[in-house]
Protein backbone atom coordinates (compact mmCIF):
# COMPACT_ATOMS: atom_id res chain seq x y z
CA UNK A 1 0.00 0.00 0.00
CA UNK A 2 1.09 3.49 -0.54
CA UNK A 3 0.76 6.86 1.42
CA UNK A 4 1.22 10.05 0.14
CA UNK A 5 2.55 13.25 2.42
CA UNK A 6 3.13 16.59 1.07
CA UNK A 7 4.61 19.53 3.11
CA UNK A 8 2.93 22.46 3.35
CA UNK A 9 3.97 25.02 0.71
CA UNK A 10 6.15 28.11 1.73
CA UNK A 11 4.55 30.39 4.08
CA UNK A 12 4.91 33.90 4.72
CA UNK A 13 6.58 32.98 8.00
CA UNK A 14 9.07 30.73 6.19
CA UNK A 15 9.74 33.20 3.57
CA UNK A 16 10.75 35.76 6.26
CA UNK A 17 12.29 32.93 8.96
CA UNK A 18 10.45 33.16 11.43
CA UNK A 19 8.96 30.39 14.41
CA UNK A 20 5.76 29.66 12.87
CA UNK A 21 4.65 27.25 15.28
CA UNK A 22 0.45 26.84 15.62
CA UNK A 23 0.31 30.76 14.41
CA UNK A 24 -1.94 30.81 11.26
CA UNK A 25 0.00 32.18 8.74
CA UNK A 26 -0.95 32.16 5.09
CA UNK A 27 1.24 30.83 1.73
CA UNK A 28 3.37 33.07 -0.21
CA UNK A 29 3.28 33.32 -3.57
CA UNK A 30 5.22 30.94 -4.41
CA UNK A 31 4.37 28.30 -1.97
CA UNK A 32 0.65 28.73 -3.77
CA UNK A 33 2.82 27.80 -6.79
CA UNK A 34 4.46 24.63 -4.67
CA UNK A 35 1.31 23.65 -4.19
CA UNK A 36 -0.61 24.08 -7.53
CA UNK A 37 3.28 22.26 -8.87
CA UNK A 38 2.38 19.19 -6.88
CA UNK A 39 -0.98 18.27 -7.98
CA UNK A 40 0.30 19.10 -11.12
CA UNK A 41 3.16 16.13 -10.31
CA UNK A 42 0.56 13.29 -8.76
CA UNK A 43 -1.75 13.60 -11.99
CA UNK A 44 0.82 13.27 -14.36
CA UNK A 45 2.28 10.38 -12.18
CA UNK A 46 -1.17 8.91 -12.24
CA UNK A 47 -1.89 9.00 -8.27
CA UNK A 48 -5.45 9.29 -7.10
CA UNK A 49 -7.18 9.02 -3.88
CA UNK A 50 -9.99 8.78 -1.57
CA UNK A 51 -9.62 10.40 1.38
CA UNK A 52 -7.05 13.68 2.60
CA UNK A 53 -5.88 14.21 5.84
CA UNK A 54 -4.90 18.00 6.61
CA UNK A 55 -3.98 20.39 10.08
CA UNK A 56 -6.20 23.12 11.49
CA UNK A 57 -3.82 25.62 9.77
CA UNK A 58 -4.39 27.54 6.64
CA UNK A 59 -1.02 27.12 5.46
CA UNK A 60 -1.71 23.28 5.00
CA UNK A 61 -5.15 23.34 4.25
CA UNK A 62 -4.49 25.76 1.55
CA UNK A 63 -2.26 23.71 0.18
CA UNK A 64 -4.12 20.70 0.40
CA UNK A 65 -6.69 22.66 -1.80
CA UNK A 66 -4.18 24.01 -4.69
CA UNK A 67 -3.11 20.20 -4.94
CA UNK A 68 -6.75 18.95 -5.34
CA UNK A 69 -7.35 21.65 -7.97
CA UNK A 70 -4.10 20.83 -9.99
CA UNK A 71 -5.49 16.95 -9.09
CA UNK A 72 -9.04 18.22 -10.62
CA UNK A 73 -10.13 16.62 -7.18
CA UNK A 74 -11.71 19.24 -4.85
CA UNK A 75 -14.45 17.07 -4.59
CA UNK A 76 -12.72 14.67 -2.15
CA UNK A 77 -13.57 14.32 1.22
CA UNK A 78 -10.86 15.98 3.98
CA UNK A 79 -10.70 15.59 7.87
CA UNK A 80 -9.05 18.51 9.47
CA UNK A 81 -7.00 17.62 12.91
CA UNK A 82 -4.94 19.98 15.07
CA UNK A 83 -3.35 16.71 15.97
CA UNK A 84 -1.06 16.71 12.71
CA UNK A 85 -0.44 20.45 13.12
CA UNK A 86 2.95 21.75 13.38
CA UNK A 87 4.85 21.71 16.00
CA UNK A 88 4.39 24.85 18.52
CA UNK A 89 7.72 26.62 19.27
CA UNK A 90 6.25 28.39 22.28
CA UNK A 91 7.08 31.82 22.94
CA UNK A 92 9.61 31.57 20.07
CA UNK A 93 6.78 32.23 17.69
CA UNK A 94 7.16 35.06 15.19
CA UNK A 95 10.78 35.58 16.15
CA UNK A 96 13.43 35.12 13.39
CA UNK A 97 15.58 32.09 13.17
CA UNK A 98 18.94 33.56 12.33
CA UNK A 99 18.44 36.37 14.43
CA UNK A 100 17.48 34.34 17.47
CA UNK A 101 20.81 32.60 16.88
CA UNK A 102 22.67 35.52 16.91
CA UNK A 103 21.13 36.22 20.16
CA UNK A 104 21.31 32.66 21.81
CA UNK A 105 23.69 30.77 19.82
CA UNK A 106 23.26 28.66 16.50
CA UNK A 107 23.62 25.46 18.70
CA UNK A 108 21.05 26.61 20.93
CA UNK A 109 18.52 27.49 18.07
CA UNK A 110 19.41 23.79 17.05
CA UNK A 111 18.43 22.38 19.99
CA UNK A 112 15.49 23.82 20.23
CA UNK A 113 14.48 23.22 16.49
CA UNK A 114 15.71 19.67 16.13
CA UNK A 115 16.53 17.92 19.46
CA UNK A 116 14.28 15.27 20.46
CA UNK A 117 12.87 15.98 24.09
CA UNK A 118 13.82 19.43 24.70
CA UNK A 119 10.33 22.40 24.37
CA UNK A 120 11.61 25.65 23.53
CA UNK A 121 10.44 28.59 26.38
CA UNK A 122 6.60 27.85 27.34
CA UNK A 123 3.63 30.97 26.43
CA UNK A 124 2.15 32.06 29.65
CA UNK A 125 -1.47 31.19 29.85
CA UNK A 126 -2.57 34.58 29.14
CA UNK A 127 -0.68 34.90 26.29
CA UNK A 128 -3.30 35.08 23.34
CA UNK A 129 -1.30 32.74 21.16
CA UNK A 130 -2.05 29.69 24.00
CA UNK A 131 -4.45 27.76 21.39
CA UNK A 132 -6.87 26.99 24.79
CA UNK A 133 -7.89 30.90 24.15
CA UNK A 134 -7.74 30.92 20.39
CA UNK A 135 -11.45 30.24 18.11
CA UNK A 136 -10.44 27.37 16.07
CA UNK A 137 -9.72 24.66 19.03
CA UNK A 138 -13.30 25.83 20.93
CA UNK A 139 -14.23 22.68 20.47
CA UNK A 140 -11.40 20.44 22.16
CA UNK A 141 -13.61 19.37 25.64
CA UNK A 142 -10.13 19.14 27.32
CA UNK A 143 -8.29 22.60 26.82
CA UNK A 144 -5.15 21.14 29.25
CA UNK A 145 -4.27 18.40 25.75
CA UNK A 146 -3.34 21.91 24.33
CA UNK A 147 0.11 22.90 24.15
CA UNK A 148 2.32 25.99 25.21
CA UNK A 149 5.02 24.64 23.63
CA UNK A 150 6.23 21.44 22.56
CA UNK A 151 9.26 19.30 21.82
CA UNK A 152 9.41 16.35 18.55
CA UNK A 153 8.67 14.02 21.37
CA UNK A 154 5.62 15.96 22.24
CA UNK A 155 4.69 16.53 18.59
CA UNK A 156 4.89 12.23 18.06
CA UNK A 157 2.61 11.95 20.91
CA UNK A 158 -0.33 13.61 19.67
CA UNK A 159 0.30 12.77 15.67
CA UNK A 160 1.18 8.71 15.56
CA UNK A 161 -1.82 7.75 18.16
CA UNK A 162 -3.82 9.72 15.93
CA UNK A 163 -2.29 8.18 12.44
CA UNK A 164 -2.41 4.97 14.23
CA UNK A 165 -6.76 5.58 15.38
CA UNK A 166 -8.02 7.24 12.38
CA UNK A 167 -6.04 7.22 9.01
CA UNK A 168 -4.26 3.58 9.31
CA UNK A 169 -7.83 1.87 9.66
CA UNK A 170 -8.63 3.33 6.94
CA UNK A 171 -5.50 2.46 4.46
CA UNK A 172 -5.83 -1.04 5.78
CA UNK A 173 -9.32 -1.04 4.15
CA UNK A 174 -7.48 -0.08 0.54
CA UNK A 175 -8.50 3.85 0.72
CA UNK A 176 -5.77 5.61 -1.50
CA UNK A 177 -4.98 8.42 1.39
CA UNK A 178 -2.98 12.01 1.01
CA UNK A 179 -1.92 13.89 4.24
CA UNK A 180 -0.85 17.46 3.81
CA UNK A 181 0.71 18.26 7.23
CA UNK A 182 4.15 20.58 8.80
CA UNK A 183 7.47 19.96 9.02
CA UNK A 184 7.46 18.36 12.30
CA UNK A 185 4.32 16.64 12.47
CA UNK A 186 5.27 14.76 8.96
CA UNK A 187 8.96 14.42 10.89
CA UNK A 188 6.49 12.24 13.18
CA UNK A 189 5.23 9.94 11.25
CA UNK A 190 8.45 9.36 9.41
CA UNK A 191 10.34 8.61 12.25
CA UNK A 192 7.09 6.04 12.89
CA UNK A 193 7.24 4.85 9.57
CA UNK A 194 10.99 4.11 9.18
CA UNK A 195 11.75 3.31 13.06
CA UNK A 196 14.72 5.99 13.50
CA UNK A 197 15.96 6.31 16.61
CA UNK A 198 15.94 9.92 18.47
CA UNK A 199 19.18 10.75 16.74
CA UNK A 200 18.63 9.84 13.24
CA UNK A 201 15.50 11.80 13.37
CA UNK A 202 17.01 14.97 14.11
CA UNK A 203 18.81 15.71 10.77
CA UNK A 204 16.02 14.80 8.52
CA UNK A 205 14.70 17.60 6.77
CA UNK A 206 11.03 17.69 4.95
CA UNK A 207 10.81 19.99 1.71
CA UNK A 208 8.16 22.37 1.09
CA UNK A 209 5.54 21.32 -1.61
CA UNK A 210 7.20 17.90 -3.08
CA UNK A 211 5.31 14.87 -2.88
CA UNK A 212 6.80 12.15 -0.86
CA UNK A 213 5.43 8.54 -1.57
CA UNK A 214 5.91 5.66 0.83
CA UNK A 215 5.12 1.81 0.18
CA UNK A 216 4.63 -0.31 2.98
CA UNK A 217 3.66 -4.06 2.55
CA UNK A 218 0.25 -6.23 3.53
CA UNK A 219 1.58 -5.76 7.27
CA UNK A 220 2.00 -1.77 6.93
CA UNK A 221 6.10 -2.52 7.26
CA UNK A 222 7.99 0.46 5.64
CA UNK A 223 9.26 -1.11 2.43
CA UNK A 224 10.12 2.14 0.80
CA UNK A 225 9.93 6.24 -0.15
CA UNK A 226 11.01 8.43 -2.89
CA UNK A 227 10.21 12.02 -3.36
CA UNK A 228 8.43 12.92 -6.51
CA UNK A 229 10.97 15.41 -7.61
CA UNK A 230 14.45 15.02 -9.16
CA UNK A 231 17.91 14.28 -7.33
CA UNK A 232 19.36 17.59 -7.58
CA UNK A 233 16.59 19.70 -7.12
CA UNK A 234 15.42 17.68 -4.01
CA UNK A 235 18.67 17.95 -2.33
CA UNK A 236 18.88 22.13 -2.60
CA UNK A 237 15.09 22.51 -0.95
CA UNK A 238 16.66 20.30 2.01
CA UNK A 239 19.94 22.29 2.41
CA UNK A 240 17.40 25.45 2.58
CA UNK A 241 15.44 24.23 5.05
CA UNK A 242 18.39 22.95 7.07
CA UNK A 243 19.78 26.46 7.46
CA UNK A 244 17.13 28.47 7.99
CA UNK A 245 18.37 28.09 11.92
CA UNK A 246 21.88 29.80 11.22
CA UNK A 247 23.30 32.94 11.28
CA UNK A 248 23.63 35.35 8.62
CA UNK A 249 27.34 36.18 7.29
């Protein structure tokens, strides 16, 4: 069986480096483009499906919506779940990457970025970016579940159990599934789906906007993945989003 997972295009937060986080930010232009590009990609390729899994954040639901339209499939059903949203950076949110690492250190920005287990600085409870106090998670019964920051560890706890409840049942059953999702809550499921251990994990970076395909067999074992771009290309939109965390000569 096969999955397909698609970053969200580039934001207007990525485009200026900044700690998105859970803050609602919009595409730029030319994540729209990434976007419309990769439904573009799956039809030519020949992919269909039956069901889409997408965040509670514009930036991925947007993009789940170019890809349907390049697809010529708007018409498909889509669950929305804050559980696959991107990881929330706490109080870094909004701040800029390199300039943050000017401030604290480059090796500090990577540890809170990439390292496993560690949550950068935690929003106070009044702070109006806590999602307990924002409209679109009204309807979680539990507000404590929400987070004021959280770690990759954090970010697997919420998105696996819910890949594992609600969208493998439903690949088991043969339904041809895409999930557009974030950086970190797609850096989830791959470490999931490829058993990496909390250091291997920590390096991988997730393009913006390029298909990736995985094939597992009858007993959901990860057999293999490939991105639906070329070599070359593929390996410059990594390198970008592996130094988006450095400082600036």
């Amino acid at each position: 069986m096969k999955l397909v997972i698609i970053r969200h295009g580039e934001s207007e937060w990525n485009k200026l480096n900044l700690f998105t986080g859970w803050t609602d930010v919009d595409l730029s232009e030319k994540g729209k483009e990434e976007a419309k590009q990769a439904g573009l990609i799956l039809k030519e390729k020949g992919y269909d499906f039956d069901l889409c899994y997408t965040s509670v954040l514009k930036r991925a639901i947007n993009t789940l919506n170019y890809t349907l339209e390049g697809l010529d499939r708007e018409w498909l059903p889509v669950i929305k779940s804050w559980k696959l949203n991107e990881r929330h950076y706490g109080a870094l949110q909004g701040l800029n990457k390199a300039e943050t690492a000017a401030k604290y250190g480059e090796e500090q920005v990577k540890i809170w970025r990439r390292s496993f287990g560690v949550q950068p600085p935690l929003l106070d409870v009044n702070d109006p970016r806590c999602p307990s106090l924002q409209i679109p998670y009204r309807d979680v019964v539990d507000k404590s579940v929400l987070p004021r920051a959280e770690s990759l560890k954090d970010t697997i706890a919420r998105a696996v159990p819910y890949f594992e409840s609600e969208i493998l049942p439903q690949m088991k059953q043969g339904k041809r599934v895409l999930i557009v999702a974030h950086g970190n809550s797609i850096r989830a499921l791959v470490k999931y789906f490829e058993k990496l251990d909390e250091k291997a994990i920590i390096d991988v970076n997730i393009p913006t906007g390029i298909p990736l395909v995985y094939e597992f067999d009858d007993k959901f074992h990860f057999t293999k993945k490939y991105y639906l771009l070329d070599e070359a290309d593929l390996q410059a939109k990594m390198a970008s989003v592996a130094n988006q965390g450095k400082v600036k000569k």
